[in-house]
Protein backbone atom coordinates (compact mmCIF):
# COMPACT_ATOMS: atom_id res chain seq x y z
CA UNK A 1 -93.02 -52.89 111.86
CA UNK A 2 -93.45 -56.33 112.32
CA UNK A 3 -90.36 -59.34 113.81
CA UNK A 4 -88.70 -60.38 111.08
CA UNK A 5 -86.89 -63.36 109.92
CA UNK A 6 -82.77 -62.28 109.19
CA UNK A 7 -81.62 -65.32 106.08
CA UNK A 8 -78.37 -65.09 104.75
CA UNK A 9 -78.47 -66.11 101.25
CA UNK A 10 -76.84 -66.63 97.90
CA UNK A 11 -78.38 -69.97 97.63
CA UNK A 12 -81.77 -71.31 96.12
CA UNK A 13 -82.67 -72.94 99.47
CA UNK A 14 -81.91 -68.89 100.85
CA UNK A 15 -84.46 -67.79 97.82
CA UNK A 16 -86.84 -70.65 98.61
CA UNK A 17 -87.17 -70.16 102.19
CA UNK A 18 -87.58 -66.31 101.54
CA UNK A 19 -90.77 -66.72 99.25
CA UNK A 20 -92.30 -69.53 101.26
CA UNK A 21 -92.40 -67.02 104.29
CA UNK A 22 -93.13 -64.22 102.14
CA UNK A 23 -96.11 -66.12 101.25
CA UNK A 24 -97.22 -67.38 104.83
CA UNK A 25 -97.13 -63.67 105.90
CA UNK A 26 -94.14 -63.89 107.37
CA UNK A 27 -91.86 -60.36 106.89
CA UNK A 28 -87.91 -61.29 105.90
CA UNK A 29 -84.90 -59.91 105.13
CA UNK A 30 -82.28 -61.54 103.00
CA UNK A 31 -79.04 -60.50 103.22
CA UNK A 32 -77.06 -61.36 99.68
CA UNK A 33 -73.34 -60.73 98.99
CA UNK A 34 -73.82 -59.52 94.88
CA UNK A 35 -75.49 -57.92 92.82
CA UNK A 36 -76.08 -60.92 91.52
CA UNK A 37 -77.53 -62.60 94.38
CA UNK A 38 -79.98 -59.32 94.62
CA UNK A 39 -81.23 -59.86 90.88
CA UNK A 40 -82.10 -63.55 91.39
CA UNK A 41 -84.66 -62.17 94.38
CA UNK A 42 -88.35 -61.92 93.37
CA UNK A 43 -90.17 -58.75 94.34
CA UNK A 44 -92.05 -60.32 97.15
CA UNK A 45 -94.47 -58.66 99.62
CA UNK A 46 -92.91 -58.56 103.34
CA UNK A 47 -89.44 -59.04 101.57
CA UNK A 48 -86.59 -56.77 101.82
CA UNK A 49 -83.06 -57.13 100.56
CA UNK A 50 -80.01 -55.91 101.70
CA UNK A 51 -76.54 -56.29 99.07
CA UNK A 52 -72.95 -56.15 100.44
CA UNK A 53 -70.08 -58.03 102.18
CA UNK A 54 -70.60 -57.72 105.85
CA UNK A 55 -67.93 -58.25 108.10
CA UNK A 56 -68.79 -59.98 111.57
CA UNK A 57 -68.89 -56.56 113.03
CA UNK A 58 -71.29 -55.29 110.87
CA UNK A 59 -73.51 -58.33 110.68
CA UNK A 60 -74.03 -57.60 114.49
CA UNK A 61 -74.62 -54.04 114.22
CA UNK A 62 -77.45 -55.34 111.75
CA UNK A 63 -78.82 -57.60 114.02
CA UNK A 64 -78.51 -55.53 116.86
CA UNK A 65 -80.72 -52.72 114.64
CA UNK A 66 -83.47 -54.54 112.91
CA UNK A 67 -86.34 -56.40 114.85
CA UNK A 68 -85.25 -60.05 114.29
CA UNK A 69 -87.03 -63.16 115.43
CA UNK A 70 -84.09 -65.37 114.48
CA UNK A 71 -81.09 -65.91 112.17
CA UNK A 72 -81.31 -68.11 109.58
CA UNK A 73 -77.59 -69.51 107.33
CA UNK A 74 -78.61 -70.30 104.25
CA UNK A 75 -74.94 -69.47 102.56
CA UNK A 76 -73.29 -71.76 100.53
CA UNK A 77 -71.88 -74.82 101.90
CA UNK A 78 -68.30 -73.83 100.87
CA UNK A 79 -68.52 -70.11 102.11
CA UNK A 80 -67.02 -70.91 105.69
CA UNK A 81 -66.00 -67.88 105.74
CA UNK A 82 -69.34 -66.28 105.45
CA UNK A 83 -70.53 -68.80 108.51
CA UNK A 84 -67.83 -68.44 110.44
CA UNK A 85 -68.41 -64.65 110.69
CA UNK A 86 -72.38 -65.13 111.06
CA UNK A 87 -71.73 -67.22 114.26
CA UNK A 88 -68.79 -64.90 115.33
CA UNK A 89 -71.76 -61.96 115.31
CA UNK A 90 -73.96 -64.07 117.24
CA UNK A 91 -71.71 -65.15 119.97
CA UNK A 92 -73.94 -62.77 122.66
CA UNK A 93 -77.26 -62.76 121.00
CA UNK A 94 -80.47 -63.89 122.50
CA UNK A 95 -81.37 -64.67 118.46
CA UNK A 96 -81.68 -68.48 117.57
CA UNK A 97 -79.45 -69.40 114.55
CA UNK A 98 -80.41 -72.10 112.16
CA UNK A 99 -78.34 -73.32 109.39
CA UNK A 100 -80.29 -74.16 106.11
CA UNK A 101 -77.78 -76.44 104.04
CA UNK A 102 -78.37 -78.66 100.95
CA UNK A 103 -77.92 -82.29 101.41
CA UNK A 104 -74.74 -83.08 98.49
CA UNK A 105 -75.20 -86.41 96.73
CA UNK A 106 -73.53 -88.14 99.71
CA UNK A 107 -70.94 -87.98 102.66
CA UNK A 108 -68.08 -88.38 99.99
CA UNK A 109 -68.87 -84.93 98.17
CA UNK A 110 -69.21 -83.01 101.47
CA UNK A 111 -66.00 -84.43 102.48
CA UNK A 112 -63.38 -83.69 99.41
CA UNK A 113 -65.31 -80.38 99.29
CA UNK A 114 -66.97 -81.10 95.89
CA UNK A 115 -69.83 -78.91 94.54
CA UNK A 116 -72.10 -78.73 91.87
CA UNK A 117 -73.63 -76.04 90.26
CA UNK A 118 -76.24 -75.32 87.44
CA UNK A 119 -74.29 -72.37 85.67
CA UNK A 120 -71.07 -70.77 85.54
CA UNK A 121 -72.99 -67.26 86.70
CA UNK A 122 -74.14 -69.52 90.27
CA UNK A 123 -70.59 -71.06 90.72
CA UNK A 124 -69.00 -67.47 89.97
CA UNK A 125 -71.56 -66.16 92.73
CA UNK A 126 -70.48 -69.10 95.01
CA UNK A 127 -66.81 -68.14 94.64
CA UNK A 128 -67.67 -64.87 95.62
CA UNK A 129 -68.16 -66.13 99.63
CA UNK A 130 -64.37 -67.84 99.23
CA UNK A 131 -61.12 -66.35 99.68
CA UNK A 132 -57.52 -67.47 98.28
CA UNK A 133 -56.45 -67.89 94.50
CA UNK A 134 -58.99 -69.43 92.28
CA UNK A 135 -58.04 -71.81 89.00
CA UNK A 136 -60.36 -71.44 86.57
CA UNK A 137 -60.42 -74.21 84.04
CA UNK A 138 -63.68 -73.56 82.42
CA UNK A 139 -61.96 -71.99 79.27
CA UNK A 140 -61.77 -68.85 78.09
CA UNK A 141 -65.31 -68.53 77.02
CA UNK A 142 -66.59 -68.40 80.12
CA UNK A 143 -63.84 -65.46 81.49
CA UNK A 144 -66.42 -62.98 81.49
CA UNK A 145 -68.52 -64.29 84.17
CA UNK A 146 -66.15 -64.95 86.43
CA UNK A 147 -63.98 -61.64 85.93
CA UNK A 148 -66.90 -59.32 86.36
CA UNK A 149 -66.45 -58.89 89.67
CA UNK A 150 -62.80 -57.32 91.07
CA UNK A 151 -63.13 -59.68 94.02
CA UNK A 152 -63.23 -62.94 92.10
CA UNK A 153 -61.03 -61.06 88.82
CA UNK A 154 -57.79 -60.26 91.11
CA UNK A 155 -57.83 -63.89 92.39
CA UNK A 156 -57.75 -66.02 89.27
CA UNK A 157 -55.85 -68.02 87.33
CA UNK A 158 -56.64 -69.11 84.05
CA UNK A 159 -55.78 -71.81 82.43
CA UNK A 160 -56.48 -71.72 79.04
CA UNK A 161 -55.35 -72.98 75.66
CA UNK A 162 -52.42 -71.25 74.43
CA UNK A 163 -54.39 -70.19 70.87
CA UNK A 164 -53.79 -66.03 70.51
CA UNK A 165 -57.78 -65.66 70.62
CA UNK A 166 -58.04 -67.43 74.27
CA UNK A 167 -55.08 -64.69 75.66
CA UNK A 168 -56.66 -61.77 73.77
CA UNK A 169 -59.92 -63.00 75.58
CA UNK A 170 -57.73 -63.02 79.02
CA UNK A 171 -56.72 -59.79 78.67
CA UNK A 172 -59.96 -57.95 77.47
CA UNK A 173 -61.52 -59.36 80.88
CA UNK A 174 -58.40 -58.17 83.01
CA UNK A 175 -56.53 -61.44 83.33
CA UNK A 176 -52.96 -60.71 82.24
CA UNK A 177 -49.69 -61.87 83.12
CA UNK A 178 -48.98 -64.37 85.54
CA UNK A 179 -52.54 -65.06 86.20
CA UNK A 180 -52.72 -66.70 82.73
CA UNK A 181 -51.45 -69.96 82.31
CA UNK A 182 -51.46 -70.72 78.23
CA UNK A 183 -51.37 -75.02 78.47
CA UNK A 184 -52.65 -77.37 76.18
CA UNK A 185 -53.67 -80.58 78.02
CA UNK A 186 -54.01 -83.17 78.69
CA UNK A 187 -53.16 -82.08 82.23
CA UNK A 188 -51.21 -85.14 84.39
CA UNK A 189 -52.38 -85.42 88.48
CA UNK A 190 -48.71 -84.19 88.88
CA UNK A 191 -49.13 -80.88 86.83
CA UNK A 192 -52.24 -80.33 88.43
CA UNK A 193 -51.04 -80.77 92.05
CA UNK A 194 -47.59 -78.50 91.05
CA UNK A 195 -49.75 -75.85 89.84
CA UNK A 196 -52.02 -75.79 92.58
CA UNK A 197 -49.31 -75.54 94.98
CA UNK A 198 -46.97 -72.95 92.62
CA UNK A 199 -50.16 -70.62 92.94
CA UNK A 200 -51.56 -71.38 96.15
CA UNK A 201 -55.14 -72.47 94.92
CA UNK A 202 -57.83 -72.61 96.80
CA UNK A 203 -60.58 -73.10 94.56
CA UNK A 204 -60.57 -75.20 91.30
């Protein structure tokens, strides 16, 4: 077969870059934590697609397998994680590594680790590349996306209005117990800062 391009994805820029080397001719694989992430990906000639947590072990096993021209990081900005263990795999690899990453708004975004995202199903596949308790504001409305998956579904915490049909909603999508917090707002900087330390939040 022919070299190929290795892009770790879950990003548009990951998507983009895919079909614009797809297109030049250019053979890639795109590695994608969800099934989500695998959906998004357009049939594409020269394209192949590989679904799954890797750990840092694996990802070098991978590497080590396929015949790669060069590693490309197109994760999500906040997935350090995800990096981390992509650079940890490369530490004695001859492969160049290139990180693709969106330019935020400006410096102050990047720096208070603010993101924005088009839909809750992108943010919930974002969140996927995280680890540590997540509050989810959003409402319970939007539960469903985000408890899906038993990664992001055993790390919540919901806060939603204490109405019976928002904890009935809770409960249908697994969210029960502790990991509901029934509050009406509005919500002081003090609450907020209590409750993200009482539950040891890492994502809001």
């Amino acid at each position: 077969g022919m070299k190929q391009i290795l892009i770790f994805s879950g990003t548009t820029e990951g998507r983009s870059l895919a079909e614009c080397l797809c297109r030049s001719g250019i053979h890639c694989t795109v590695c994608v934590a969800t099934e989500y992430g695998e959906q998004v990906m357009d049939k594409l000639e020269g394209l192949t697609v590989r679904q799954g947590r890797m750990t840092a072990e694996e990802m070098k096993d991978f590497m080590a397998e396929g015949d790669f021209l060069g590693v490309v990081d197109a994760t999500h900005p906040f997935a350090t994680v995800v990096s981390e263990n992509i650079r940890q795999s490369m530490k004695d690899s001859h492969l160049p590594y290139l990180r693709l990453k969106r330019n935020t708004i400006n410096g102050f975004e990047q720096e208070r680790d603010i993101y924005f995202f088009d839909s809750n199903e992108t943010c919930a596949a974002a969140l996927e590349d995280t680890e540590g308790n997540i509050l989810l504001t959003t409402g319970s409305k939007e539960l469903a996306v985000y408890s899906k998956s038993e990664n992001l579904r055993s790390r919540i915490y919901a806060r939603v209005l204490p109405g019976l049909e928002s904890i009935t909603l809770c409960h249908e999508n697994g969210i029960t117990g502790k990991q509901i917090l029934a509050l009406q707002g509005p919500f002081s900087v003090e609450l907020n800062e209590a409750i993200i330390r009482q539950y040891a939040i890492r994502c809001m």
